[in-house]
PDB file of N, CA and C in Angstrom:
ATOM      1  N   UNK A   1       0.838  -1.181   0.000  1.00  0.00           N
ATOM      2  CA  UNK A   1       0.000   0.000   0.000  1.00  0.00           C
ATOM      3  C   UNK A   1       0.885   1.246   0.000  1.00  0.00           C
ATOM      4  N   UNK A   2       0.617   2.059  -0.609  1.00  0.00           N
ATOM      5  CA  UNK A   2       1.371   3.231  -0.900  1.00  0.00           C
ATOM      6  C   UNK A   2       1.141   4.608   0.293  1.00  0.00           C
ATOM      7  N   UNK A   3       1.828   5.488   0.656  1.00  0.00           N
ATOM      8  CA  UNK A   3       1.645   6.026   1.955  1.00  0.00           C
ATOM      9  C   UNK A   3       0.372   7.138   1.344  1.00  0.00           C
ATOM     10  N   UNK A   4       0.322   7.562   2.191  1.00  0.00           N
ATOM     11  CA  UNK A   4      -0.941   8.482   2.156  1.00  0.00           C
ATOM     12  C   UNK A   4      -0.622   9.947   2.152  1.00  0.00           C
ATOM     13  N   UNK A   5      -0.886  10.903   1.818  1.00  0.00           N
ATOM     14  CA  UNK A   5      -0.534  12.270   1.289  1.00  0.00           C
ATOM     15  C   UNK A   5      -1.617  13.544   1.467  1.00  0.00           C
ATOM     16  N   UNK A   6      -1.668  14.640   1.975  1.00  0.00           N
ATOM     17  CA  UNK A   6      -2.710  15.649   2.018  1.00  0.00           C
ATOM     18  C   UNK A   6      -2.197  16.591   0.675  1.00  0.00           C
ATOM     19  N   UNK A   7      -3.103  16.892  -0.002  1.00  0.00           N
ATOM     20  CA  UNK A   7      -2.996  17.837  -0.939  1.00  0.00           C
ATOM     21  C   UNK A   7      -3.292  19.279  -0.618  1.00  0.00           C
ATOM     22  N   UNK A   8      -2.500  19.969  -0.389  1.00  0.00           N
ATOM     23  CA  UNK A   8      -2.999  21.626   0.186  1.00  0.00           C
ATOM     24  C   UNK A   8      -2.854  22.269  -1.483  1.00  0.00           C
ATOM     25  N   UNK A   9      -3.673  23.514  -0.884  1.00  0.00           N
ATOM     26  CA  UNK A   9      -3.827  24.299  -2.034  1.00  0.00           C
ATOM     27  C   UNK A   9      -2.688  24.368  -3.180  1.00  0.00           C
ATOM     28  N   UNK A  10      -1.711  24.924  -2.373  1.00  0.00           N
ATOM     29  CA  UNK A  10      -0.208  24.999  -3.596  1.00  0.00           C
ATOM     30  C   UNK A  10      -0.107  23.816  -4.183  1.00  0.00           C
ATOM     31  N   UNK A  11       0.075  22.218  -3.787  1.00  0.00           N
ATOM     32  CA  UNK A  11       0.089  21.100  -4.778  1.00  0.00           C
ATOM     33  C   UNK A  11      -1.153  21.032  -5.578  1.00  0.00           C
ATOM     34  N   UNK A  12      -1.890  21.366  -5.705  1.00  0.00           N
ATOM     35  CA  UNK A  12      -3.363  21.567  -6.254  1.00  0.00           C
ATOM     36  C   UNK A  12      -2.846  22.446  -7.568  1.00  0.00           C
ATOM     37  N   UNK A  13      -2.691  23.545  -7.138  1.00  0.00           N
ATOM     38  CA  UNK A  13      -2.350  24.542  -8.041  1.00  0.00           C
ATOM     39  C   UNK A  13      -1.517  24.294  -8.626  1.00  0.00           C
ATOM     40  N   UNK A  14      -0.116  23.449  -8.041  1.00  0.00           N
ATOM     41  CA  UNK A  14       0.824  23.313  -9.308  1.00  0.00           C
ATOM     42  C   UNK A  14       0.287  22.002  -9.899  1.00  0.00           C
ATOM     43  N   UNK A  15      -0.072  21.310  -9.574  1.00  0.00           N
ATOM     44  CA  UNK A  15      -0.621  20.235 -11.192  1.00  0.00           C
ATOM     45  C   UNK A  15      -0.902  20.248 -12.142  1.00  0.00           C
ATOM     46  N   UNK A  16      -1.555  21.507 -12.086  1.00  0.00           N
ATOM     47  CA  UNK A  16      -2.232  22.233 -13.470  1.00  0.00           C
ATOM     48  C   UNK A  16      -1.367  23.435 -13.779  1.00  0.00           C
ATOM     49  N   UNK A  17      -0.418  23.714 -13.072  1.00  0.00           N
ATOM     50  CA  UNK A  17       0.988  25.078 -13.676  1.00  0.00           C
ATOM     51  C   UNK A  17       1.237  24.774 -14.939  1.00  0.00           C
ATOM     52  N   UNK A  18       0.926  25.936 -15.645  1.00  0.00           N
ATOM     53  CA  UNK A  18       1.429  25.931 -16.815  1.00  0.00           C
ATOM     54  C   UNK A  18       3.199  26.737 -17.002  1.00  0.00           C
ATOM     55  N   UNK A  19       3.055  27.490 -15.744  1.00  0.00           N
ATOM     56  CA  UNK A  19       4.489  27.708 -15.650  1.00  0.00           C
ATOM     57  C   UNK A  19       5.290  27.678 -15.077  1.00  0.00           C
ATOM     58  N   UNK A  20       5.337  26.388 -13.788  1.00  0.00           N
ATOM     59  CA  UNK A  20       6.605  25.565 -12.800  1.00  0.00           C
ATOM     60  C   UNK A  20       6.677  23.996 -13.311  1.00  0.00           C
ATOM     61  N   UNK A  21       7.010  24.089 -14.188  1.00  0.00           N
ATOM     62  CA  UNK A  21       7.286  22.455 -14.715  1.00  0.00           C
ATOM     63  C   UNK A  21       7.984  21.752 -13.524  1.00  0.00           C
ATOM     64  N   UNK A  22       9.288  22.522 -12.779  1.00  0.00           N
ATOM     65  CA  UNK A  22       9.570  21.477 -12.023  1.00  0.00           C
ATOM     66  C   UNK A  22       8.474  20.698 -10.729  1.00  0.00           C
ATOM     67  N   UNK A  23       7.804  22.184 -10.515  1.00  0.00           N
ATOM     68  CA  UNK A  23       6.533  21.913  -9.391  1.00  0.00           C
ATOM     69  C   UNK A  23       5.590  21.066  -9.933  1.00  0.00           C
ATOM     70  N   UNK A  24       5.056  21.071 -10.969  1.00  0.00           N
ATOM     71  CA  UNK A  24       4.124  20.447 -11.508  1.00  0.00           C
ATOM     72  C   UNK A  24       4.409  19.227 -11.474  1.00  0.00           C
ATOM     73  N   UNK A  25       5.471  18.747 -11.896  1.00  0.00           N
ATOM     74  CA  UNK A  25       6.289  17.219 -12.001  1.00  0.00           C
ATOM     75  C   UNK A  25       6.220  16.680 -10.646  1.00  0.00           C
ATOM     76  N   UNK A  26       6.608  17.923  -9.387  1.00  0.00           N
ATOM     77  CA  UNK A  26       6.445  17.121  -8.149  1.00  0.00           C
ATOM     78  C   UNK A  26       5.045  17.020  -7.677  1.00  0.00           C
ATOM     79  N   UNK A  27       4.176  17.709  -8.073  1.00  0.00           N
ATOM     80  CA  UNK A  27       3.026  17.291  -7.927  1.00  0.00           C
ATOM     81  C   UNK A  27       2.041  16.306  -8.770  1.00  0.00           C
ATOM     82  N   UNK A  28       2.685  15.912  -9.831  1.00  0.00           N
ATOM     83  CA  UNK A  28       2.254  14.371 -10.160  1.00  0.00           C
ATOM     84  C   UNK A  28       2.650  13.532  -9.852  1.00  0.00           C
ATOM     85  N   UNK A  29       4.067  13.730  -9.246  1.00  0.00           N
ATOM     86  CA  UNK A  29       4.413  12.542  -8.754  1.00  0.00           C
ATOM     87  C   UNK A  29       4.270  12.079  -7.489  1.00  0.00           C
ATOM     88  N   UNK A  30       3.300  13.266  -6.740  1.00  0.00           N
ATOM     89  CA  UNK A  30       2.875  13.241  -5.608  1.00  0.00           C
ATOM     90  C   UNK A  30       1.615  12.321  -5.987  1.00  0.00           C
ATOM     91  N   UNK A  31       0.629  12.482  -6.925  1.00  0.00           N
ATOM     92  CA  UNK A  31      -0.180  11.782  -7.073  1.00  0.00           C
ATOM     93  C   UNK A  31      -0.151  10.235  -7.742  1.00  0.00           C
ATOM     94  N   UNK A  32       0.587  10.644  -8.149  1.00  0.00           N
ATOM     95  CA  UNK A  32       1.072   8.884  -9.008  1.00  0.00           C
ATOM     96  C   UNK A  32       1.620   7.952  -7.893  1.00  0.00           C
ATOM     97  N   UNK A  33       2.275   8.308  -6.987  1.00  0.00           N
ATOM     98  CA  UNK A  33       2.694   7.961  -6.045  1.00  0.00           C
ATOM     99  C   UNK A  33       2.113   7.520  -4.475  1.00  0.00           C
ATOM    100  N   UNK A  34       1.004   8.185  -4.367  1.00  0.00           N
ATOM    101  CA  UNK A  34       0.712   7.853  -2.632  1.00  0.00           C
ATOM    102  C   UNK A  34      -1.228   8.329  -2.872  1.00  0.00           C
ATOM    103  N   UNK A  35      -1.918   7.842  -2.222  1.00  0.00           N
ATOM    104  CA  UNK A  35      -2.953   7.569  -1.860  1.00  0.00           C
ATOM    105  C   UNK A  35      -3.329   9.186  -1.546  1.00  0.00           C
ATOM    106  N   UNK A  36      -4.003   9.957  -2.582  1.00  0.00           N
ATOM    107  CA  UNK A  36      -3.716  11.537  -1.885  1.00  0.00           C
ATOM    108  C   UNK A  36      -5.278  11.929  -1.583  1.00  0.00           C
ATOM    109  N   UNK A  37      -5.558  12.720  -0.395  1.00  0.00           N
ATOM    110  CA  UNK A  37      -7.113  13.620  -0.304  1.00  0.00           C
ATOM    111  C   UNK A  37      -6.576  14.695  -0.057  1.00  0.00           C
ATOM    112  N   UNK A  38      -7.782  15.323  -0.308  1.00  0.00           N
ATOM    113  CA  UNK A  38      -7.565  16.475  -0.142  1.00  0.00           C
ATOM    114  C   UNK A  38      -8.671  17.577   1.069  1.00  0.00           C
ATOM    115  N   UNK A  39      -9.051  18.668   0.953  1.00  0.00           N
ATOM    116  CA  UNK A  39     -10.083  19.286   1.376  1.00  0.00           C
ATOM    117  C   UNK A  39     -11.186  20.402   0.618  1.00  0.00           C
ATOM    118  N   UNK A  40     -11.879  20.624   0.772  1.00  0.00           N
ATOM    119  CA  UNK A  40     -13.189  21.027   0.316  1.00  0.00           C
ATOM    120  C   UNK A  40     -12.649  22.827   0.556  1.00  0.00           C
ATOM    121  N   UNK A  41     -11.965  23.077   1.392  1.00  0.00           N
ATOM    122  CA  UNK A  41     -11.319  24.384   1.381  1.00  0.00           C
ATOM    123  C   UNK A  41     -10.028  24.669   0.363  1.00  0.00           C
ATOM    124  N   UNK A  42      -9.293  23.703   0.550  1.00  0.00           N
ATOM    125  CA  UNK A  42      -7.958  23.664  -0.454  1.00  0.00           C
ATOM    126  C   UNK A  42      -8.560  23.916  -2.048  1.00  0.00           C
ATOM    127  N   UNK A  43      -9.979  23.358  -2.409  1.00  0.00           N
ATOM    128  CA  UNK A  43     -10.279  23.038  -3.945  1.00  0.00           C
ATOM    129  C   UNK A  43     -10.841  24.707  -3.824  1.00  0.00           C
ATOM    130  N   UNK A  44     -11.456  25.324  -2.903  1.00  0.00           N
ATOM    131  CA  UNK A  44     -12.274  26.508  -3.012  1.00  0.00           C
ATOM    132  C   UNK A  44     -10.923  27.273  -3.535  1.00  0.00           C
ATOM    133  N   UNK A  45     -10.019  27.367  -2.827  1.00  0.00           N
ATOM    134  CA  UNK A  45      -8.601  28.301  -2.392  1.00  0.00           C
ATOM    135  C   UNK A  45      -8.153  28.307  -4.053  1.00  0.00           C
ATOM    136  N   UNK A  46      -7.989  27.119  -4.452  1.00  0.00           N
ATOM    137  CA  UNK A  46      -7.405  26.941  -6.001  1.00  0.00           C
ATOM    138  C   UNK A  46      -8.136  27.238  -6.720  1.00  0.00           C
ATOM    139  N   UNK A  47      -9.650  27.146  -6.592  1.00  0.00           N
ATOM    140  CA  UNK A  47     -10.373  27.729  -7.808  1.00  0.00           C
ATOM    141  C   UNK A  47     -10.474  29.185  -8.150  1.00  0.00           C
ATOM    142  N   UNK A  48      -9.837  29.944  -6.290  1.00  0.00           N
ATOM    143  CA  UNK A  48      -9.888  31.600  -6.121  1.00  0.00           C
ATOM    144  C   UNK A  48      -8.701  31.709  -7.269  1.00  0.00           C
ATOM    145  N   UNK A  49      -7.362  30.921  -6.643  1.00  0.00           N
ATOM    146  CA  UNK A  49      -6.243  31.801  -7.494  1.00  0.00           C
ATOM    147  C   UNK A  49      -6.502  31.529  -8.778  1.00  0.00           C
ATOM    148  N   UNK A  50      -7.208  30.238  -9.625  1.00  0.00           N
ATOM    149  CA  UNK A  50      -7.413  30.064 -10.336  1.00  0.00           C
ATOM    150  C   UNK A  50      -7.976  31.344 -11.727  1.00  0.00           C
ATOM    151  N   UNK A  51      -9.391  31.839 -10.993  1.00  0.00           N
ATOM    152  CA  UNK A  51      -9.931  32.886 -11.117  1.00  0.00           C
ATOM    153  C   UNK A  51      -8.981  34.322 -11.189  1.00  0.00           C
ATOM    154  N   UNK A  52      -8.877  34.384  -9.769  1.00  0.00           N
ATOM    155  CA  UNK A  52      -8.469  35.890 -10.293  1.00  0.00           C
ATOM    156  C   UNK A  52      -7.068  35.942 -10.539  1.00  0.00           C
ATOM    157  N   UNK A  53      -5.987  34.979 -10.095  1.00  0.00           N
ATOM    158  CA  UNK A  53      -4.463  35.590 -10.515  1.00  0.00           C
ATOM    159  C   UNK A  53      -4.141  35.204 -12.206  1.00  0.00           C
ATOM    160  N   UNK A  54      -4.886  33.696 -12.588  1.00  0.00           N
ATOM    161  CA  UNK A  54      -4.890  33.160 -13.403  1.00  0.00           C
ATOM    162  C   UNK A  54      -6.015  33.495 -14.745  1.00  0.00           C
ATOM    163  N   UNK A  55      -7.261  34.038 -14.701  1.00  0.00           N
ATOM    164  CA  UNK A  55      -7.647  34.263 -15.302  1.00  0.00           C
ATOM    165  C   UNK A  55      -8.912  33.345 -15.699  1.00  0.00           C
ATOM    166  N   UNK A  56      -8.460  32.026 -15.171  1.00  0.00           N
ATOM    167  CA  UNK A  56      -9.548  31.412 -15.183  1.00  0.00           C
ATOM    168  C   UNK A  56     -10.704  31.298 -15.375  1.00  0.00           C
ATOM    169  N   UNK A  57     -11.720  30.380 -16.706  1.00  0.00           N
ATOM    170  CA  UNK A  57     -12.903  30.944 -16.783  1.00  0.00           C
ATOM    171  C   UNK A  57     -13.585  29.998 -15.999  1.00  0.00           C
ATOM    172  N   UNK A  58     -14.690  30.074 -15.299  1.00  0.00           N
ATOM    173  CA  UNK A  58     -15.290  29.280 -14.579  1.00  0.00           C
ATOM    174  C   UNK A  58     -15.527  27.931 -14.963  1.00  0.00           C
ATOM    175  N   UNK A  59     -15.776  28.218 -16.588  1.00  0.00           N
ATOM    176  CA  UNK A  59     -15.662  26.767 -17.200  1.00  0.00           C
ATOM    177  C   UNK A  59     -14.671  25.624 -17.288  1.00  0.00           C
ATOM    178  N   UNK A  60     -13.585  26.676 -17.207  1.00  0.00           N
ATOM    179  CA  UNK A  60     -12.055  25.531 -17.539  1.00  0.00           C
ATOM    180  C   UNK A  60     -12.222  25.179 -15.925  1.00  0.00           C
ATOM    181  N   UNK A  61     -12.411  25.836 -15.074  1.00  0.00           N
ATOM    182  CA  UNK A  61     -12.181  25.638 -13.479  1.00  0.00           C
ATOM    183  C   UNK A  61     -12.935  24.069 -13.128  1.00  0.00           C
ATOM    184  N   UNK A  62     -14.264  24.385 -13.672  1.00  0.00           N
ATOM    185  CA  UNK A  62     -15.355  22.771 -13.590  1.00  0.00           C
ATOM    186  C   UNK A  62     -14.414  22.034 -14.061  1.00  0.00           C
ATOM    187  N   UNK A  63     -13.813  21.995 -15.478  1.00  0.00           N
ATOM    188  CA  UNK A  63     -13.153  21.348 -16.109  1.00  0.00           C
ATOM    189  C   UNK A  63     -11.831  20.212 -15.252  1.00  0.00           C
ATOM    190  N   UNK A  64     -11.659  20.760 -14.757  1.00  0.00           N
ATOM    191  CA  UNK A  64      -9.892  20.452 -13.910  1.00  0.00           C
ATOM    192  C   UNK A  64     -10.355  19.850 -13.074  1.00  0.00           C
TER     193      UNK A  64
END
């Protein structure tokens, strides 16, 4: 069984970075790797920066 992992907002956010490849990489391999949950606040938090730092349209946000 593979260990178990919390996903906070920042690994959230870099999975989908389009511009920290190295972060992004550690955050798949966070998921490829260990049994991960997360929280219902962490997904709100990512959909904020998502939105406003990122530009995010609400649609791509459902999307992810």
């Amino acid at each position: 069984m593979s260990d178990k992992a919390f996903l906070d907002t920042n690994v959230i956010i870099y999975f989908f970075s389009e511009n920290e490849a190295d972060k992004r990489k550690t955050a798949h391999s966070l998921l490829n790797n260990h049994d991960c949950i997360s929280s219902t606040q962490a997904m709100n938090e990512a959909a904020n920066v998502w939105f406003k730092k990122c530009g995010w349209s609400g649609e791509k946000i459902r999307e992810h």
